[in-house]
N, C-alpha and C. Protein backbone atom coordinates (compact mmCIF):
# COMPACT_ATOMS: atom_id res chain seq x y z
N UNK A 1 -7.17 42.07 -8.90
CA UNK A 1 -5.74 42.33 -8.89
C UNK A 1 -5.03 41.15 -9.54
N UNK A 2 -4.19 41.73 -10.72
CA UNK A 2 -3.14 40.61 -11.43
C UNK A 2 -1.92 40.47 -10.72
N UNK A 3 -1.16 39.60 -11.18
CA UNK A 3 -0.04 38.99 -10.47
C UNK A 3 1.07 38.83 -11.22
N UNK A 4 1.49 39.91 -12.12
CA UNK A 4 2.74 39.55 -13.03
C UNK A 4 3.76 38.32 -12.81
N UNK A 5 4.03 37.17 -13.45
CA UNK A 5 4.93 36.46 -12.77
C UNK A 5 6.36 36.95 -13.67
N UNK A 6 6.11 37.49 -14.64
CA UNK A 6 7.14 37.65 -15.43
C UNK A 6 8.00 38.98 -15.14
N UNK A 7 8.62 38.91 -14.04
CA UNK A 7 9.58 40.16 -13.50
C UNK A 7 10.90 40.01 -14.02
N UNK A 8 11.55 40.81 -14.13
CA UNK A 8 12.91 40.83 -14.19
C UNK A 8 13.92 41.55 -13.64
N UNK A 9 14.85 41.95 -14.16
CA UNK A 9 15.96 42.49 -12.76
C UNK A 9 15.51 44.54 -13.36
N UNK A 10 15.30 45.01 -14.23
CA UNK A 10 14.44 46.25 -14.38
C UNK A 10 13.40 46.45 -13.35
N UNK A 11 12.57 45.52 -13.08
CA UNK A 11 11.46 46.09 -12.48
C UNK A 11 11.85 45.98 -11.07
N UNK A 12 13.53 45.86 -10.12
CA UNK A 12 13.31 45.50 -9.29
C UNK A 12 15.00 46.58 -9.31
N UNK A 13 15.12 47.23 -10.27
CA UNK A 13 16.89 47.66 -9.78
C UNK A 13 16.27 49.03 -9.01
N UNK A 14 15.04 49.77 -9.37
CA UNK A 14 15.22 50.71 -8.36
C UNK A 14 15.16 50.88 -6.87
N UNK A 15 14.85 49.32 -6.79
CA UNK A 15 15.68 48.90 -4.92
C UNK A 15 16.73 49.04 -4.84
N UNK A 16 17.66 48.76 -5.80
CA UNK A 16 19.24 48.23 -5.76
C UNK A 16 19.78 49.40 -6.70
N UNK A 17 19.76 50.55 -6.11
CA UNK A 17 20.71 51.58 -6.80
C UNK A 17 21.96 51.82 -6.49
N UNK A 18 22.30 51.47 -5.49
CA UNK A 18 23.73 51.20 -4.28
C UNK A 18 24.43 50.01 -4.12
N UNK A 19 25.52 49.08 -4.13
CA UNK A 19 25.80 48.41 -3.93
C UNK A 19 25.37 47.50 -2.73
N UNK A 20 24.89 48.49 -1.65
CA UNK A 20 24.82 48.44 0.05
C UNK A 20 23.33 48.23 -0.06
N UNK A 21 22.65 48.86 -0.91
CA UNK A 21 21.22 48.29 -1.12
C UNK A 21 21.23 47.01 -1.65
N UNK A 22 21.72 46.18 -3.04
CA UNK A 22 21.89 45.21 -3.26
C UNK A 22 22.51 44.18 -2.59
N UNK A 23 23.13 44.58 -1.69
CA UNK A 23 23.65 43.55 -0.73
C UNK A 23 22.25 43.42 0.50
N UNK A 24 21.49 44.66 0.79
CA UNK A 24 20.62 44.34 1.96
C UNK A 24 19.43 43.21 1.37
N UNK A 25 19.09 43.86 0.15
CA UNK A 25 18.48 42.60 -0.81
C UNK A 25 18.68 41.14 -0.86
N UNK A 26 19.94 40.93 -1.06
CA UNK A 26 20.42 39.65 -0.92
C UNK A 26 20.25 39.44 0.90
N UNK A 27 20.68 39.83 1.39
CA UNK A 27 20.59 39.63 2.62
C UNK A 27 18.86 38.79 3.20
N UNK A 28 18.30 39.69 3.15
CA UNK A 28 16.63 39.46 3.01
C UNK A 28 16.55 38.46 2.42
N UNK A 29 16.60 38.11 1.32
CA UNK A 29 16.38 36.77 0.51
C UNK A 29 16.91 36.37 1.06
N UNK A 30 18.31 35.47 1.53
CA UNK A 30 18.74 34.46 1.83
C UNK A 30 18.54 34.33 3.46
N UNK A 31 17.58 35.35 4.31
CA UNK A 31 16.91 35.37 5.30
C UNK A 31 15.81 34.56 5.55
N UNK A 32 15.13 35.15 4.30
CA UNK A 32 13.92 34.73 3.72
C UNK A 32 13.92 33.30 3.56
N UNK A 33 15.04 32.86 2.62
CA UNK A 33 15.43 31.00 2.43
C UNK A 33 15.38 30.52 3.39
N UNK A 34 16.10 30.98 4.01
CA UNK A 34 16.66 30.04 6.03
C UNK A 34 14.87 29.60 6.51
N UNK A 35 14.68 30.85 6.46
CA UNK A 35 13.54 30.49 7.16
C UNK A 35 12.05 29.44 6.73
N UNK A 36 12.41 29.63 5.39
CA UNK A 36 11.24 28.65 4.63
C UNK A 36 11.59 27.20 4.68
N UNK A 37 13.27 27.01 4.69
CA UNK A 37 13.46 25.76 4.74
C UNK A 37 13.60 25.18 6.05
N UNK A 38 13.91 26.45 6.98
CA UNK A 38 13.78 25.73 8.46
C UNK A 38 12.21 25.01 8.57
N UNK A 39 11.56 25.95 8.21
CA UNK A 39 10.24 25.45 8.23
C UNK A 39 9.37 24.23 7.28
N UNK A 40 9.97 24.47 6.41
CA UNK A 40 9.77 22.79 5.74
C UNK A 40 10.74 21.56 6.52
N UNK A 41 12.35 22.13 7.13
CA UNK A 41 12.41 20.75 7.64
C UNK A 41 11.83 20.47 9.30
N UNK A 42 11.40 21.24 9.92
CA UNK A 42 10.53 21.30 10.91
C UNK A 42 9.05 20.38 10.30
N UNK A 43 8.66 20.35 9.47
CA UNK A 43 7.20 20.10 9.22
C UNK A 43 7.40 18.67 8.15
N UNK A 44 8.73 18.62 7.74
CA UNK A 44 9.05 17.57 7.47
C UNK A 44 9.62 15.87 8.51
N UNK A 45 9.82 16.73 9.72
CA UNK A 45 10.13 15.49 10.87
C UNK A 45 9.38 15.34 11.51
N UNK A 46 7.86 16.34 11.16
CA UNK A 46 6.94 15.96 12.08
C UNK A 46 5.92 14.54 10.96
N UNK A 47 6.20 14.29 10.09
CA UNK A 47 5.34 13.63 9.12
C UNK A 47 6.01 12.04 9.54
C-alpha cells in the first residue's frame, strides 16, 4: 500500500459539499491540533 502525499483540496471536497460539512472538518482538525500539542507539551515537561 502507497501513501500519496500529494493531496489537494479535489481529493478531499467530496467531504465538504455543505458549508456545515466544511465547518465539521475544520472542527476535527483543530480538535485534532489541541490534542497533538497537548500531548507534545505534556511529554515536553516531562523531559
Amino acid at each position: 500500500m502507497t501513501t500519496d502525499t500529494n493531496k489537494n483540496y479535489n481529493d478531499y471536497k467530496i467531504y465538504m459539499r455543505t458549508p456545515e460539512e466544511a465547518a465539521n472538518a475544520m472542527i476535527i482538525l483543530i480538535n485534532q491540533t489541541n490534542s497533538l500539542l497537548d500531548q507534545k507539551l505534556r511529554w515536553t515537561e516531562e523531559q
